[in-house]
C-alpha atoms as a PDB file:
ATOM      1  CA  UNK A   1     -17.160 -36.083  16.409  1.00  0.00           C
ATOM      2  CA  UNK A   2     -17.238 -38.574  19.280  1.00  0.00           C
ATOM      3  CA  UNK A   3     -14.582 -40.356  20.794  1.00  0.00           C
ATOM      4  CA  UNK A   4     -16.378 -43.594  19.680  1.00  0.00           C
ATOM      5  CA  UNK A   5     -16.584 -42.398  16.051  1.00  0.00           C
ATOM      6  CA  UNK A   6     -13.267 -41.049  15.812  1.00  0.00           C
ATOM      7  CA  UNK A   7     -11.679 -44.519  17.183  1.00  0.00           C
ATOM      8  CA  UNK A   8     -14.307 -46.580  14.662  1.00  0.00           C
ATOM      9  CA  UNK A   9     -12.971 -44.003  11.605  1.00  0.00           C
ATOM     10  CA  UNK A  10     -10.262 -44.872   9.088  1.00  0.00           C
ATOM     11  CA  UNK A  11      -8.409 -41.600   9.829  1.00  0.00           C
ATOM     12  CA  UNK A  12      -7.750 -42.557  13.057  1.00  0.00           C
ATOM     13  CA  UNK A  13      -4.093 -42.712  13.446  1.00  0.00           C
ATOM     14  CA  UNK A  14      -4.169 -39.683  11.193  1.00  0.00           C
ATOM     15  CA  UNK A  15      -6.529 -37.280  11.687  1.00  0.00           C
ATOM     16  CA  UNK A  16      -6.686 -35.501  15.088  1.00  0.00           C
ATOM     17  CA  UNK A  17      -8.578 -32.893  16.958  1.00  0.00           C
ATOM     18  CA  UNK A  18      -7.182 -29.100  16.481  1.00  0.00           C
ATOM     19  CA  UNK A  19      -8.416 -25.859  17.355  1.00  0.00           C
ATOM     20  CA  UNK A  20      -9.784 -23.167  14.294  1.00  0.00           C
ATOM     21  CA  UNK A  21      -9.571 -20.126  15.856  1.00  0.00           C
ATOM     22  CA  UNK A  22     -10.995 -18.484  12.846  1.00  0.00           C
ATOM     23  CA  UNK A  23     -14.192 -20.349  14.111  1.00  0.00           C
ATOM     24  CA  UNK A  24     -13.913 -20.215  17.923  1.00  0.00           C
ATOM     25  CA  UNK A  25     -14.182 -24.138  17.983  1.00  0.00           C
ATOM     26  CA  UNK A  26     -12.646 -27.514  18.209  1.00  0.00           C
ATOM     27  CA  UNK A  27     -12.658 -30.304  14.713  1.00  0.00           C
ATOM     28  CA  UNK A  28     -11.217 -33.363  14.530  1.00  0.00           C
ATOM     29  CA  UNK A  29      -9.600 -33.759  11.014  1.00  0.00           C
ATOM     30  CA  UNK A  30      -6.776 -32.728   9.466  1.00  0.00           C
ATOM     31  CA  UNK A  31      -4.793 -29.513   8.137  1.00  0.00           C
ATOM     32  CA  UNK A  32      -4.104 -28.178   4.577  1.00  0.00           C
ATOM     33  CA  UNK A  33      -1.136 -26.450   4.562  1.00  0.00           C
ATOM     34  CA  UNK A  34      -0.814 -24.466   1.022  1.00  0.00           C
ATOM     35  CA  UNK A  35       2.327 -22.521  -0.910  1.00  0.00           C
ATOM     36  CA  UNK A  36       0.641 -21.018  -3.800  1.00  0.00           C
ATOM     37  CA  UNK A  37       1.677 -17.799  -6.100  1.00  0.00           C
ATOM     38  CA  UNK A  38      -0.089 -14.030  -5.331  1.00  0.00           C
ATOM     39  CA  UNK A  39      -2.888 -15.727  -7.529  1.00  0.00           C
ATOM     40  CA  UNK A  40      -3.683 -18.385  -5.810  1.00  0.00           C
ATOM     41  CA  UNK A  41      -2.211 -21.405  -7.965  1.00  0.00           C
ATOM     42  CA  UNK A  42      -1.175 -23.990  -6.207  1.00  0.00           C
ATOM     43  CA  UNK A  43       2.227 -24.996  -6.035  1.00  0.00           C
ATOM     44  CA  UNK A  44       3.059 -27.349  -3.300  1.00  0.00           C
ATOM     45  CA  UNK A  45       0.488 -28.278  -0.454  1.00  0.00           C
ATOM     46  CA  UNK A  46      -0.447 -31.739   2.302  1.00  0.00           C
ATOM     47  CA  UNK A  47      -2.339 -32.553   4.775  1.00  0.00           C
ATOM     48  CA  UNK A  48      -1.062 -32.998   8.539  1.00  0.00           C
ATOM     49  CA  UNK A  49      -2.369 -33.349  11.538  1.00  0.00           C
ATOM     50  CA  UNK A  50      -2.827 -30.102  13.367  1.00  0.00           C
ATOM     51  CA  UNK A  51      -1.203 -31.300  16.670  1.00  0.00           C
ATOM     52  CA  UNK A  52       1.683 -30.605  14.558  1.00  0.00           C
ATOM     53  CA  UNK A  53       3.313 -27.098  14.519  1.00  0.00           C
ATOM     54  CA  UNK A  54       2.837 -24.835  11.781  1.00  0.00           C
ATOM     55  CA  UNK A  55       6.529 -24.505  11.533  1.00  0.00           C
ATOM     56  CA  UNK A  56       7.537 -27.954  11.403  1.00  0.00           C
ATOM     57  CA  UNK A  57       4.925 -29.053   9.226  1.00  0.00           C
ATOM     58  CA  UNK A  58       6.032 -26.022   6.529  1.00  0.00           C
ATOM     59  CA  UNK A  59       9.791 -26.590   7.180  1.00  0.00           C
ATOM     60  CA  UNK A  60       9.081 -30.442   6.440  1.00  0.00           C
ATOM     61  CA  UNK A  61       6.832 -29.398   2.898  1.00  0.00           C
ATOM     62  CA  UNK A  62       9.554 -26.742   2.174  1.00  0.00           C
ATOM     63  CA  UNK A  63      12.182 -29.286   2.046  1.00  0.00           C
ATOM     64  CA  UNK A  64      10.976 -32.022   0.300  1.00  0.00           C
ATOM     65  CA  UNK A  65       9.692 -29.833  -2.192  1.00  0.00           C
ATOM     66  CA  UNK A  66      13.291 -27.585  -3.037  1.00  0.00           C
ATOM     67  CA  UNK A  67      13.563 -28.079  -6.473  1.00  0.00           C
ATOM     68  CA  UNK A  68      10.523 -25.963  -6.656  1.00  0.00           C
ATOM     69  CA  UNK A  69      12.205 -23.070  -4.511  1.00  0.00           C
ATOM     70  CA  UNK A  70      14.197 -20.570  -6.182  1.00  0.00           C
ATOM     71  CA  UNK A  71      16.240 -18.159  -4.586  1.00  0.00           C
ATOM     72  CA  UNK A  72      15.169 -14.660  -3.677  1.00  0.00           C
ATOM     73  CA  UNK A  73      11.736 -15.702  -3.780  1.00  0.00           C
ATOM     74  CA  UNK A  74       9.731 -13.505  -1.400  1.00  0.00           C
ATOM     75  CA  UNK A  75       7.272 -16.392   1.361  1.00  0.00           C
ATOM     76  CA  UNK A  76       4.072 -14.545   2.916  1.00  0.00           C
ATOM     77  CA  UNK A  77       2.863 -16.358   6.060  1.00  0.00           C
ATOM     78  CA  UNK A  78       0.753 -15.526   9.170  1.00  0.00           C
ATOM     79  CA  UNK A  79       2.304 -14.406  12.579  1.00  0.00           C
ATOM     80  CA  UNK A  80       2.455 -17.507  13.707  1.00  0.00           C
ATOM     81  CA  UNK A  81       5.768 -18.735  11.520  1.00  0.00           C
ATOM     82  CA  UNK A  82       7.600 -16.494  13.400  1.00  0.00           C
ATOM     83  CA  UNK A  83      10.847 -17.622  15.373  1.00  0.00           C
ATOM     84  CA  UNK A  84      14.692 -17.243  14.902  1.00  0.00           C
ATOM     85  CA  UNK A  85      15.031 -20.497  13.548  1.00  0.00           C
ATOM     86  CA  UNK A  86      12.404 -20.698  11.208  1.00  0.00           C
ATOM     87  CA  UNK A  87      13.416 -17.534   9.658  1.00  0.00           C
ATOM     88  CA  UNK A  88      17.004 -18.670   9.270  1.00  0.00           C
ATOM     89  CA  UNK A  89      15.739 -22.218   7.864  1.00  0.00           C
ATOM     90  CA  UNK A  90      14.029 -20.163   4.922  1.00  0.00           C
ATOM     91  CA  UNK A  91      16.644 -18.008   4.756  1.00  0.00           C
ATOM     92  CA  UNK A  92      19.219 -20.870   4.121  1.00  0.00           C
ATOM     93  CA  UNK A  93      16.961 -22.288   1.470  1.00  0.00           C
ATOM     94  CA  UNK A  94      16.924 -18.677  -0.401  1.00  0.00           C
ATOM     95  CA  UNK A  95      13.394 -17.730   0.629  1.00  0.00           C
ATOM     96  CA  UNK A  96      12.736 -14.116   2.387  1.00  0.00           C
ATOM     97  CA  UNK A  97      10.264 -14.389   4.785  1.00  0.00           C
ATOM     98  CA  UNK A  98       7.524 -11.742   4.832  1.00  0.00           C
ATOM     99  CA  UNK A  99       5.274 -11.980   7.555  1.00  0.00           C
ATOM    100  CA  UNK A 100       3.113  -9.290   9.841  1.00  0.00           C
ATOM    101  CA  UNK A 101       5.154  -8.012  13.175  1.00  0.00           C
ATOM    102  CA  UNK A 102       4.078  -9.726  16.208  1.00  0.00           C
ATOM    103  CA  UNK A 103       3.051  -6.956  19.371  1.00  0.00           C
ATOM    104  CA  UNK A 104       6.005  -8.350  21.066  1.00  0.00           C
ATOM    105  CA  UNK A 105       8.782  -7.711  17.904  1.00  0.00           C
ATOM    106  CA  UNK A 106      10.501  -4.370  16.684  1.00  0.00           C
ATOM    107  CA  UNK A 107       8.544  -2.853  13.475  1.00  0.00           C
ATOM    108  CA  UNK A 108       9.789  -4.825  10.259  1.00  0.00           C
ATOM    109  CA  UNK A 109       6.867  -5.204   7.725  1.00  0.00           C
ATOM    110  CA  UNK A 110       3.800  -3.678   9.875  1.00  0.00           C
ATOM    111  CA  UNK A 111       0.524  -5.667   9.605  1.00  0.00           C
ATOM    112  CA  UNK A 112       0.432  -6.728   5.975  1.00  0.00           C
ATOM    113  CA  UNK A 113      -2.955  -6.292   6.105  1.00  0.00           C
ATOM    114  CA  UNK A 114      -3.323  -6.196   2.414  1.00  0.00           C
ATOM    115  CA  UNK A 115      -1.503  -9.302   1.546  1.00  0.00           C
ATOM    116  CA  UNK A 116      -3.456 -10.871   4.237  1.00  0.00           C
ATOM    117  CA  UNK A 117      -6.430 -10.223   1.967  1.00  0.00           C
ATOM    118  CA  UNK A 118      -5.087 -12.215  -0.523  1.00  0.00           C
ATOM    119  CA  UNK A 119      -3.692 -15.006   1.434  1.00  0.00           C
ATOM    120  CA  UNK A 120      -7.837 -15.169   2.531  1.00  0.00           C
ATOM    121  CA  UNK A 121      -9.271 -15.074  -0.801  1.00  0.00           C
ATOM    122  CA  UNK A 122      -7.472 -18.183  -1.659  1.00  0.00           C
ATOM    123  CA  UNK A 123      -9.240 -19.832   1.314  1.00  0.00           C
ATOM    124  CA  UNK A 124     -12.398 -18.318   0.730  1.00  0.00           C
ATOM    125  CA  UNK A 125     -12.207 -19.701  -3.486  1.00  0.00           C
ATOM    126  CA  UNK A 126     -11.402 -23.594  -1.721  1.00  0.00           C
ATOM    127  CA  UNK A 127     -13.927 -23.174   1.280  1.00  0.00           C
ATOM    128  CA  UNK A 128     -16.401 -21.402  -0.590  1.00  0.00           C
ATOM    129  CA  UNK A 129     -16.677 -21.599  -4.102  1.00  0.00           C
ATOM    130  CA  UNK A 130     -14.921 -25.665  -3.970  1.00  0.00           C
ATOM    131  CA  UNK A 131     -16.768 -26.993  -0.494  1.00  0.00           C
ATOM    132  CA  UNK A 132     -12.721 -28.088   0.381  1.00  0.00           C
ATOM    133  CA  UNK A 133     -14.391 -28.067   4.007  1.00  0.00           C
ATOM    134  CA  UNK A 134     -17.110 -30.837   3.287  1.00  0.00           C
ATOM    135  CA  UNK A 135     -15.281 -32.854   1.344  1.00  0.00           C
ATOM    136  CA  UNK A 136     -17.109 -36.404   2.678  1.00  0.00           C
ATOM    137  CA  UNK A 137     -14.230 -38.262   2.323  1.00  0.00           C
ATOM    138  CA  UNK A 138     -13.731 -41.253   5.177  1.00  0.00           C
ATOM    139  CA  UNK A 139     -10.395 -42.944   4.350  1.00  0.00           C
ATOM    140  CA  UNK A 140      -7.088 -41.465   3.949  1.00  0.00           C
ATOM    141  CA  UNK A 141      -6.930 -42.019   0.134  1.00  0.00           C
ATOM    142  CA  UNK A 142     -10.523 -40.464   0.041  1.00  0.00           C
ATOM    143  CA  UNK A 143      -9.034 -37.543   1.563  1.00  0.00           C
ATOM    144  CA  UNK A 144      -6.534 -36.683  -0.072  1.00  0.00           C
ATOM    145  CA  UNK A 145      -8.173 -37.583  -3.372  1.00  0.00           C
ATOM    146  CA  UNK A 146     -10.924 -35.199  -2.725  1.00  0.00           C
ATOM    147  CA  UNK A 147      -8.686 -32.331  -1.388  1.00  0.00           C
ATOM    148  CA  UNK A 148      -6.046 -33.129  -4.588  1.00  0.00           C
ATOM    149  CA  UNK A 149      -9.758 -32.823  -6.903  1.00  0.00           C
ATOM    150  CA  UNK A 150     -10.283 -29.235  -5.590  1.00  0.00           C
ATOM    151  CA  UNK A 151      -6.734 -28.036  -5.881  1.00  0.00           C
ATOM    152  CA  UNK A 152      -6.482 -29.275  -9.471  1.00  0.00           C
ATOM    153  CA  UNK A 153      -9.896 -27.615 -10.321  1.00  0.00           C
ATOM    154  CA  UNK A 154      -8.442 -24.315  -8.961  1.00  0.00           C
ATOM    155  CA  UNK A 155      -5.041 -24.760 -10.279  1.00  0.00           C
ATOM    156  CA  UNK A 156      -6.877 -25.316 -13.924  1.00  0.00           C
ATOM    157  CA  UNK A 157      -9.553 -22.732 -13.589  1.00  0.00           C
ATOM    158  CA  UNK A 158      -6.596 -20.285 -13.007  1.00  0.00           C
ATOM    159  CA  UNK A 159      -4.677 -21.590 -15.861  1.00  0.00           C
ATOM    160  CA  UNK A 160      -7.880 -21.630 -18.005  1.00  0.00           C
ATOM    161  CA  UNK A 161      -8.461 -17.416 -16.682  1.00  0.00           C
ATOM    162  CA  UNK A 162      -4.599 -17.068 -17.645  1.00  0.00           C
ATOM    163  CA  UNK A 163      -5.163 -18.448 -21.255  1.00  0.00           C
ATOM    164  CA  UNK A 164      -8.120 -16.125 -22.072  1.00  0.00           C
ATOM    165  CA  UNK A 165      -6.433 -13.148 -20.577  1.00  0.00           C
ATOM    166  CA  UNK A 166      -9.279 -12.573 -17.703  1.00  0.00           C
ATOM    167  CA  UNK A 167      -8.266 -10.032 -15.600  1.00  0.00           C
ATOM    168  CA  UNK A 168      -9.060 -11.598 -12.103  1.00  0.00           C
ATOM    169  CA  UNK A 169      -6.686 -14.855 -12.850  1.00  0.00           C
ATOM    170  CA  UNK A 170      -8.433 -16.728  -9.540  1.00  0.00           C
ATOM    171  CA  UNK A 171     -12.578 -15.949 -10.565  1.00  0.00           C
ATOM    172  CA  UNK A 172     -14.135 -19.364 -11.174  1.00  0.00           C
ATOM    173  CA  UNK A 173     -17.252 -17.612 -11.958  1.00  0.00           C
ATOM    174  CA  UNK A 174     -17.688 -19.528 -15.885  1.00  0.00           C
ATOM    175  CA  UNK A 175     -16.936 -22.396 -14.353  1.00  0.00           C
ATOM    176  CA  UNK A 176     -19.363 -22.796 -10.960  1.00  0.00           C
ATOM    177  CA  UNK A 177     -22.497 -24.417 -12.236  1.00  0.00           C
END
C-alpha cells in the first residue's frame, strides 16, 4: 500500500509494514501469532504489529493466557524464538521449548524438519483452504472479527472431524463448498 493509503486507513496506528520472508516481500498489516495443539486447534492466538519481536509478542500472549499453560507441556516454535532469556521465561512458566538448532548453537533437537511440516499445514489450512490472507477487513474490529471467523471455523471443523472419528482431525474437505 501507499504511504497516502496507509495514513487515510483505520489501521493506522496499528497495522505496520513487516517483512514475509516466506514471500521475499514487504506488507503493511499485521501479524497472527498462533499456539495451537499437533492438530492444529487453536488455543490462544492475536494480532500484533510485526515491528514487534517474535519473542516479546509470544512472551506477552504466553502470559496473559497462563491458566491455559500446564506444566511439562512440550512448545514447538521456529529458530527465531531462540535466546537465553526466552527459553528461561518458558521454562519458568513450565513449558519446554522445542525448537530447530540454529548454525551458530551446539546440536540439541537437529532441524525438526518434520514438526515443521506440521507447524506449515496449519498455515497452509488458514491461508489456503480459509483465505485468512484476504480477509478485506478495513477497521480494527473488522480485523479481528474476520481473523476470529476463520479460527472458529477451523477450531469447529476440527472438533466436528474429532466427533465423527475422521482420521485426519484438521481436513476441512466436507466442509469447503
Amino acid at each position: 500500500m501507499s504511504r497516502e493509503t496507509v495514513k487515510r486507513s483505520d489501521l493506522a496506528g496499528w497495522a505496520n509494514y513487516g517483512y514475509c520472508a516466506a514471500h521475499s516481500r514487504f506488507y503493511w498489516g499485521l501479524k497472527l501469532y498462533l499456539v495451537c495443539t499437533g492438530d492444529g486447534m487453536p488455543i490462544m492466538w492475536c494480532l500484533a504489529n510485526p515491528k514487534l519481536g517474535e519473542r516479546e509478542v509470544l512472551a506477552a500472549l504466553l502470559d496473559h493466557n497462563h491458566h491455559l499453560i500446564r506444566s511439562g507441556q512440550i512448545l514447538l516454535a521456529d529458530k527465531g524464538f531462540a535466546g537465553k532469556h526466552f527459553h528461561e521465561l518458558t521454562a519458568a512458566m513450565g513449558l519446554r521449548l522445542l525448537r530447530p538448532d540454529r548454525r551458530d548453537e551446539t546440536y540439541r533437537h537437529g532441524n525438526l524438519g518434520h514438526v515443521r511440516q506440521w507447524i506449515e499445514s496449519v498455515n497452509h489450512t488458514l491461508k489456503g483452504q480459509l483465505d485468512l490472507e484476504h480477509h478485506g477487513a478495513r477497521t480494527p474490529a473488522g480485523v479481528f472479527t474476520r481473523v476470529a471467523q476463520r479460527l472458529l471455523a477451523m477450531a469447529a471443523g476440527i472438533w466436528q472431524n474429532w466427533e465423527t472419528g475422521v482420521t485426519s482431525k484438521r481436513s476441512l474437505i466436507a466442509f469447503d463448498h
